[in-house]
C-alpha atoms as a PDB file:
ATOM      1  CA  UNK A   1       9.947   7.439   1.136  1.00  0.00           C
ATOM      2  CA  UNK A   2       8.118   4.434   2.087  1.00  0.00           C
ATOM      3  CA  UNK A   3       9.987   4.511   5.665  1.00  0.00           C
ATOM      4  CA  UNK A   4       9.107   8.139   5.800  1.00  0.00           C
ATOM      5  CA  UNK A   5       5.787   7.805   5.440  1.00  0.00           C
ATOM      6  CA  UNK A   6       5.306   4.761   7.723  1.00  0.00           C
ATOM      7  CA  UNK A   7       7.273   7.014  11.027  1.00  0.00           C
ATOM      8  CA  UNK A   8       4.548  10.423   9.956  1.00  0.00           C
ATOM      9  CA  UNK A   9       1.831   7.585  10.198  1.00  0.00           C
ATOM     10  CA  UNK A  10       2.900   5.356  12.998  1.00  0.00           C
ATOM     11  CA  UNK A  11       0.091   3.839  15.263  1.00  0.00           C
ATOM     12  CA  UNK A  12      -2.966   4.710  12.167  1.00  0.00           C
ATOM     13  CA  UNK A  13      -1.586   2.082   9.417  1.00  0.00           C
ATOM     14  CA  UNK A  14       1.043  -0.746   9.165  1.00  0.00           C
ATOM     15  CA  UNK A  15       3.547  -1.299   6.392  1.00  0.00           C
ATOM     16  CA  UNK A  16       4.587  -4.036   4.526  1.00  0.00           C
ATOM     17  CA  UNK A  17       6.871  -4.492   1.946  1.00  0.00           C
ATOM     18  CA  UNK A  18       5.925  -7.376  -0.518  1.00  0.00           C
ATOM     19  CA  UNK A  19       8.632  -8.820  -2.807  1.00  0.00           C
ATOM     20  CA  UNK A  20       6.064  -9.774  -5.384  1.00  0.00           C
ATOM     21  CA  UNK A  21       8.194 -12.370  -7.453  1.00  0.00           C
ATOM     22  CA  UNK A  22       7.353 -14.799  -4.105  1.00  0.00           C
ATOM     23  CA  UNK A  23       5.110 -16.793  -3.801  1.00  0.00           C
ATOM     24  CA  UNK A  24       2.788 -15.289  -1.601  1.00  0.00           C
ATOM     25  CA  UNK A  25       3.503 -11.400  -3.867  1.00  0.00           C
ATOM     26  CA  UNK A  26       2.540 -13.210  -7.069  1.00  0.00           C
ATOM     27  CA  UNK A  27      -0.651 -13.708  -5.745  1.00  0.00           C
ATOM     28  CA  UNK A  28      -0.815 -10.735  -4.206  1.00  0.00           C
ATOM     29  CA  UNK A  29      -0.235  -9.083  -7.473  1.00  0.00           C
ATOM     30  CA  UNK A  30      -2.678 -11.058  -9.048  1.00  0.00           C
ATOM     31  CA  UNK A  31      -5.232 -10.257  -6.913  1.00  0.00           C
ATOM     32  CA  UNK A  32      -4.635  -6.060  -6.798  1.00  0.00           C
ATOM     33  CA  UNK A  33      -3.847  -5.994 -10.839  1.00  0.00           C
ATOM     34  CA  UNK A  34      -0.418  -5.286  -9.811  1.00  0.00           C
ATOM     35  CA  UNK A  35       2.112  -5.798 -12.933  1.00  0.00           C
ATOM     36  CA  UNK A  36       5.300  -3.754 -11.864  1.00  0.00           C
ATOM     37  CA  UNK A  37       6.570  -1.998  -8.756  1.00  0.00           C
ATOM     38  CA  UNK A  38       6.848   0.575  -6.844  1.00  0.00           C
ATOM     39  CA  UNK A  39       3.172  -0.369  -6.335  1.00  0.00           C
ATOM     40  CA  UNK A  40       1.498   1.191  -3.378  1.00  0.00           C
ATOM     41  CA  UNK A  41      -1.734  -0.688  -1.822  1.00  0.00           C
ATOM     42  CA  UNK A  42      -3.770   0.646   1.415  1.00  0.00           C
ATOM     43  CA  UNK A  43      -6.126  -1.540   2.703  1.00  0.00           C
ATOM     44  CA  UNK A  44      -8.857  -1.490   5.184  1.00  0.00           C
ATOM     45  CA  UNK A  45      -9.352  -3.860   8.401  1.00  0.00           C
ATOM     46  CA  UNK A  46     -11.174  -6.383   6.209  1.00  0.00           C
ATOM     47  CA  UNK A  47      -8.037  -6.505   3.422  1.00  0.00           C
ATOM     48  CA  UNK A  48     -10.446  -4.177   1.269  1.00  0.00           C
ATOM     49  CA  UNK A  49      -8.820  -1.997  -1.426  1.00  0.00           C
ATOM     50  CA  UNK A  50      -8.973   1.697  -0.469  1.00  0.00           C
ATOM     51  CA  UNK A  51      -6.146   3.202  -2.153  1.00  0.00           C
ATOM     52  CA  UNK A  52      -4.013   2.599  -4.907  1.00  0.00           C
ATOM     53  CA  UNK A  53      -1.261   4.219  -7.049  1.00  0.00           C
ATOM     54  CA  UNK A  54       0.779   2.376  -9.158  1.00  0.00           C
ATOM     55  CA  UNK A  55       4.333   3.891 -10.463  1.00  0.00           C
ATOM     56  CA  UNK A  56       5.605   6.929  -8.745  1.00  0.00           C
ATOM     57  CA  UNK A  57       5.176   8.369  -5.469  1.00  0.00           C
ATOM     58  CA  UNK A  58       1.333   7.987  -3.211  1.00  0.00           C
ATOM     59  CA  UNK A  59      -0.313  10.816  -2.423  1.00  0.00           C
ATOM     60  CA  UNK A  60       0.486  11.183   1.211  1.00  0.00           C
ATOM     61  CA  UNK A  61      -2.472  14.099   2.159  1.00  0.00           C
ATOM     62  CA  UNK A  62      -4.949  11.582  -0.069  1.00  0.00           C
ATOM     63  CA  UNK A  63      -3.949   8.194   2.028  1.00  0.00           C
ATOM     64  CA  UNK A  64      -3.970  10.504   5.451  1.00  0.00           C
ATOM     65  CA  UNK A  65      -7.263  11.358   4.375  1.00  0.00           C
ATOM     66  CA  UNK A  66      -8.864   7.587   3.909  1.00  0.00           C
ATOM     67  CA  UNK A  67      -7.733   6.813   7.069  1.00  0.00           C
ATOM     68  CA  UNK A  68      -9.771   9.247   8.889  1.00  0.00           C
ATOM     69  CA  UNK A  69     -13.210   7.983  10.316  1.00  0.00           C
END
């Protein structure tokens, strides 16, 4: 789903996966509230929080949306 998405929005947003039981995911989880996975996080240019579903599938139309001007 996650590959999906990232080909439909190629060239508007970048995706990484985080395996948050490293180092650097534990503290990403910290920081986001983040306590089990699939966890899905879209942040602005600045690493601001402008989306975020936790458990089940993102809304695809709602993150296409945020990422129009």
């Amino acid at each position: 789903m996650v590959d999906g998405l990232e080909r439909k929005l190629e060239g508007r947003l970048a995706v990484a996966h985080v395996d948050i039981n490293g180092d650097s995911g534990e503290a990403l989880a910290s920081r986001f509230g983040i306590r089990g996975v699939p966890a899905f996080l879209l942040l602005d240019g600045h690493g601001q929080l402008v989306y975020k579903k936790l458990g089940g599938r993102p809304d695809v139309a709602e993150i296409e949306r945020r990422l129009t001007p």
